[in-house]
C-alpha atoms as a PDB file:
ATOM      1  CA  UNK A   1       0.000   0.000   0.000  1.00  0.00           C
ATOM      2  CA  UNK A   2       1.173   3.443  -0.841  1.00  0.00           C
ATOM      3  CA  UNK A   3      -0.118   7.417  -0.580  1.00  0.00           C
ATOM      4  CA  UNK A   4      -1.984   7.810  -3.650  1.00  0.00           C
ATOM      5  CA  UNK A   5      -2.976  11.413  -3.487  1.00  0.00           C
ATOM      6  CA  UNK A   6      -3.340  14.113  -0.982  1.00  0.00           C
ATOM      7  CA  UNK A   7      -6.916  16.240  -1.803  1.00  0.00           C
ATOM      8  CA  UNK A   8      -7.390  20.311  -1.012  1.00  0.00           C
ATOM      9  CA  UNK A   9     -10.825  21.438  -1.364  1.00  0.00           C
ATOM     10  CA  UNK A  10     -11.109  25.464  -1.100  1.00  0.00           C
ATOM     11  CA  UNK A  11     -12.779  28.379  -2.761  1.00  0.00           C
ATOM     12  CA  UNK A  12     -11.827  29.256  -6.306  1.00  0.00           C
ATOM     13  CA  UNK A  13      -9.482  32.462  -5.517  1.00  0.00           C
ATOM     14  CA  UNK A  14      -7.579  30.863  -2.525  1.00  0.00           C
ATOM     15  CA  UNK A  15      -7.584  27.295  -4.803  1.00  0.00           C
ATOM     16  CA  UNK A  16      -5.874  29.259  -7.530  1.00  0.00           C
ATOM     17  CA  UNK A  17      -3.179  30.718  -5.310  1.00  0.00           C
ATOM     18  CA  UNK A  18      -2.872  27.302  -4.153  1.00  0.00           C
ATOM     19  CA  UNK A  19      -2.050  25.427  -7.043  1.00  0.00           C
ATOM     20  CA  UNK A  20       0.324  28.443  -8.178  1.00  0.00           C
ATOM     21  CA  UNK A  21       2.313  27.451  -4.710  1.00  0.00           C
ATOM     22  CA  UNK A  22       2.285  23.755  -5.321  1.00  0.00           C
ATOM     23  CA  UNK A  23       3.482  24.781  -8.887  1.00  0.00           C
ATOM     24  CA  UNK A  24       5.715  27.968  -9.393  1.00  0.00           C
ATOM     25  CA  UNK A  25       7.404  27.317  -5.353  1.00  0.00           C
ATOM     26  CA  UNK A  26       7.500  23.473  -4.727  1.00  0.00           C
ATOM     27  CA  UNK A  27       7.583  22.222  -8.610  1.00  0.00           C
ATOM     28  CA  UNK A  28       4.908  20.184  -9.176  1.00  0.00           C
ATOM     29  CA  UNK A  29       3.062  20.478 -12.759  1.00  0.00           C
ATOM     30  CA  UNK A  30      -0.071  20.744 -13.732  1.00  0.00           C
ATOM     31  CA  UNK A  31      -2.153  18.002 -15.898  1.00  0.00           C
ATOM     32  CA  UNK A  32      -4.875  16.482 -16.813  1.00  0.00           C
ATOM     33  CA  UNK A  33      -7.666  15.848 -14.482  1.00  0.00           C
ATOM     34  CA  UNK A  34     -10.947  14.249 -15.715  1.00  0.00           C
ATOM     35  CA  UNK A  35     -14.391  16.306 -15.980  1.00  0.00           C
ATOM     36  CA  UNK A  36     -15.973  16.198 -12.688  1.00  0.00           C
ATOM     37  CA  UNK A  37     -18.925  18.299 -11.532  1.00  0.00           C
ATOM     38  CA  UNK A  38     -16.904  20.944  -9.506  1.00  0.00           C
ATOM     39  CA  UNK A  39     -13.619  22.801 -10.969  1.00  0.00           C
ATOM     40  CA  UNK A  40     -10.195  21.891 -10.005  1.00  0.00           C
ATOM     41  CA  UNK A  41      -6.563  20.832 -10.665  1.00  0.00           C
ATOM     42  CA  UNK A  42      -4.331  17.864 -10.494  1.00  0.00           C
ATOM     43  CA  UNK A  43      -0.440  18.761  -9.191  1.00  0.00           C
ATOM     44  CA  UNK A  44       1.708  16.048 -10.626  1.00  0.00           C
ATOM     45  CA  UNK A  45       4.858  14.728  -9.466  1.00  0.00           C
ATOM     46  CA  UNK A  46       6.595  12.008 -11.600  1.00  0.00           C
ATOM     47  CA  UNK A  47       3.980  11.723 -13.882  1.00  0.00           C
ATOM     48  CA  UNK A  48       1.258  10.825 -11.158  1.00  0.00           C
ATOM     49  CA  UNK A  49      -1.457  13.453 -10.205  1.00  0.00           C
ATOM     50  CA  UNK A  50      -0.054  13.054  -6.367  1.00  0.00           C
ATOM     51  CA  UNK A  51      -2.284  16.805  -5.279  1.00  0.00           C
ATOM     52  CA  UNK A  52      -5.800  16.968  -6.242  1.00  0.00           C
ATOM     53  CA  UNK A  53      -7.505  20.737  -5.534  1.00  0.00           C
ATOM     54  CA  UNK A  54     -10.857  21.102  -5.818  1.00  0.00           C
ATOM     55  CA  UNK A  55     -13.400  24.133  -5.667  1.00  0.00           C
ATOM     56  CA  UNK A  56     -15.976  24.454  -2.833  1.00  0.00           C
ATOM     57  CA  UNK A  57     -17.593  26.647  -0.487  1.00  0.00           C
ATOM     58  CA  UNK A  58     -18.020  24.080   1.898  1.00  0.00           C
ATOM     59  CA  UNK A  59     -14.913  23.206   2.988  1.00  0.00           C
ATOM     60  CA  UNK A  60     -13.859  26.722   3.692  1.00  0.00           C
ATOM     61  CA  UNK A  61     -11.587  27.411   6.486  1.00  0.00           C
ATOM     62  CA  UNK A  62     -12.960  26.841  10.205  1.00  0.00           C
ATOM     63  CA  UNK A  63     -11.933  28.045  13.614  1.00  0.00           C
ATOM     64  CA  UNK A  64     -11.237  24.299  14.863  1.00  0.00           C
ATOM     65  CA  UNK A  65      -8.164  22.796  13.966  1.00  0.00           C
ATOM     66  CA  UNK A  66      -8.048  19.285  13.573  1.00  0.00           C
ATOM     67  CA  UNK A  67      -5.889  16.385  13.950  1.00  0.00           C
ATOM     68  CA  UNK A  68      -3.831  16.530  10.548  1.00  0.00           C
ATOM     69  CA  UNK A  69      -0.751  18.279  10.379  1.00  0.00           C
ATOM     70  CA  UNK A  70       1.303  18.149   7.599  1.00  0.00           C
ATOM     71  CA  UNK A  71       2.006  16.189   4.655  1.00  0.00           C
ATOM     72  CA  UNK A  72       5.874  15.430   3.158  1.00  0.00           C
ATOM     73  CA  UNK A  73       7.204  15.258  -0.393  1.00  0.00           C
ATOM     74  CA  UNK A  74      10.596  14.440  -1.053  1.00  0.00           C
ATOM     75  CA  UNK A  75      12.610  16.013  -4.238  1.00  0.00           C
ATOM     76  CA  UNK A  76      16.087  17.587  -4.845  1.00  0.00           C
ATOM     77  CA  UNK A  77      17.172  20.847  -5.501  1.00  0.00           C
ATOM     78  CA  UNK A  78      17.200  22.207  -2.096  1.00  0.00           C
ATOM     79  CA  UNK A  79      18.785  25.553  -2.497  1.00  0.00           C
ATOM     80  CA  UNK A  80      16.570  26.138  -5.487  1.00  0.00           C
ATOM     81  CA  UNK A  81      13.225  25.708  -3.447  1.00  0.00           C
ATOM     82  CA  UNK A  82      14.764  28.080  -1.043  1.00  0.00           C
ATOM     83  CA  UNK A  83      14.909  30.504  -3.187  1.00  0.00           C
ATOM     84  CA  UNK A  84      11.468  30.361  -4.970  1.00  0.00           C
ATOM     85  CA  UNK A  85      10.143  30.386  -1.385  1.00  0.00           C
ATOM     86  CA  UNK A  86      12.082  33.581  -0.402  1.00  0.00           C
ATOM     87  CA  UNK A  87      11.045  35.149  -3.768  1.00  0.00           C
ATOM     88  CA  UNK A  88       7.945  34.600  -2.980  1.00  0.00           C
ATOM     89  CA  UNK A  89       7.758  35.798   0.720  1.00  0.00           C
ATOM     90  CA  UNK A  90       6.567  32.711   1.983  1.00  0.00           C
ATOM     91  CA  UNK A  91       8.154  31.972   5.788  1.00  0.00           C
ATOM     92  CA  UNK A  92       9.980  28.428   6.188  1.00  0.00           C
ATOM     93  CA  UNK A  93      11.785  26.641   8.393  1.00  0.00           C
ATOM     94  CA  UNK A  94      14.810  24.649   7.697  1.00  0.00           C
ATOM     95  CA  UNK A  95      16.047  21.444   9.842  1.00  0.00           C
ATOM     96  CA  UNK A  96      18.921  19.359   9.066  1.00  0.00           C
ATOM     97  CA  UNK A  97      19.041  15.565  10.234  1.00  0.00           C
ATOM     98  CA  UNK A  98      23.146  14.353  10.096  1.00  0.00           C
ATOM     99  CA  UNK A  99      22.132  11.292  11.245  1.00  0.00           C
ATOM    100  CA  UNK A 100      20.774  10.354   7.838  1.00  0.00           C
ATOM    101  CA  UNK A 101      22.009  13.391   5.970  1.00  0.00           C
ATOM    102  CA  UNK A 102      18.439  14.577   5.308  1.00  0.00           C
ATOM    103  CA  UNK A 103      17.888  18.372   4.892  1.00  0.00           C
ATOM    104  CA  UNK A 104      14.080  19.460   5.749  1.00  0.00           C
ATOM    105  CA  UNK A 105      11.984  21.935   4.988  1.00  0.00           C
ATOM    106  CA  UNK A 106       8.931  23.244   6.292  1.00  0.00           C
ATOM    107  CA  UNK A 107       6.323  25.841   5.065  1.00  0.00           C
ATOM    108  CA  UNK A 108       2.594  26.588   4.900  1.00  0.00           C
ATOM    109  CA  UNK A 109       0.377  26.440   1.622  1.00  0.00           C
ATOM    110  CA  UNK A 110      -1.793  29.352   0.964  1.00  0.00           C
ATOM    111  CA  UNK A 111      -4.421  27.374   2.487  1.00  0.00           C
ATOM    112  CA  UNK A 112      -2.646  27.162   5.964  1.00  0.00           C
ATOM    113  CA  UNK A 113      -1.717  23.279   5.287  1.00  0.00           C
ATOM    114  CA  UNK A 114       1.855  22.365   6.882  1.00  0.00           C
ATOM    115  CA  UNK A 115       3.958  20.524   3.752  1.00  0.00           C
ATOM    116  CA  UNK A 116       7.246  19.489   4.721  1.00  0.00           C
ATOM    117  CA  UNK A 117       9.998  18.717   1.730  1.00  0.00           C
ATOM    118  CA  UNK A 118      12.646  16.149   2.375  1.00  0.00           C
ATOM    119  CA  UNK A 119      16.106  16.745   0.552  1.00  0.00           C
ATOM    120  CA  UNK A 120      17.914  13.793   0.890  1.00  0.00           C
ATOM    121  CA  UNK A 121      21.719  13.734   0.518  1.00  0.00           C
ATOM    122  CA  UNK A 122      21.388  17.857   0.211  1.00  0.00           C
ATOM    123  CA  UNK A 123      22.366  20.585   2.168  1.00  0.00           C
ATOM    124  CA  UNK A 124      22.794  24.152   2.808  1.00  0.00           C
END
């Protein structure tokens, strides 16, 4: 068994901003996604559509935070990613683990969902 896809459900201004993150920032690309009754996007990431966004009202923010946290993706080009965060303005935090020479990073999506980005064999 494996992840198959993580899903973001928001209103259509905040679900364009966030598939501009997952795209321009992080590197993910955007690609087909069947005809469904609500708009959307699929984020792909090594040819599988691994973020699904999807417009709706109903899942708009609320004032009680749940359980879930963050997800992880893993990719290279640390220092690049970095940069496309600082460019644009987006606050991160970087850990480094020398016990198996794994650089982190962590951020928040325009939607306020923690993604952490695991660089291994990279640091800065």
């Amino acid at each position: 068994m494996h992840l198959d896809h993580v899903n973001i459900a928001a209103p259509a201004e905040l679900l364009a901003k966030t598939r501009d993150f997952y795209r321009d920032v992080i590197g993910l690309t955007e690609g087909f996604r069947p005809t469904f009754s609500r708009k959307g996007y699929w984020l792909y990431s090594e040819g599988k559509p691994i973020l699904h966004l999807v417009e709706s009202l109903e899942h708009s923010q609320n004032e009680e935070k749940g359980h879930f946290d963050h997800f992880a993706l893993q990719a290279t080009g640390l220092e690049k990613v970095i940069e496309k965060l600082v460019e644009a303005g987006i606050s991160y935090k970087l850990s480094y683990l020398p016990e198996i020479n794994l650089s982190q990073v962590f951020c928040k999506d325009p939607c306020d969902i923690g993604v952490e980005i695991n660089f291994p064999n990279e640091s800065v």
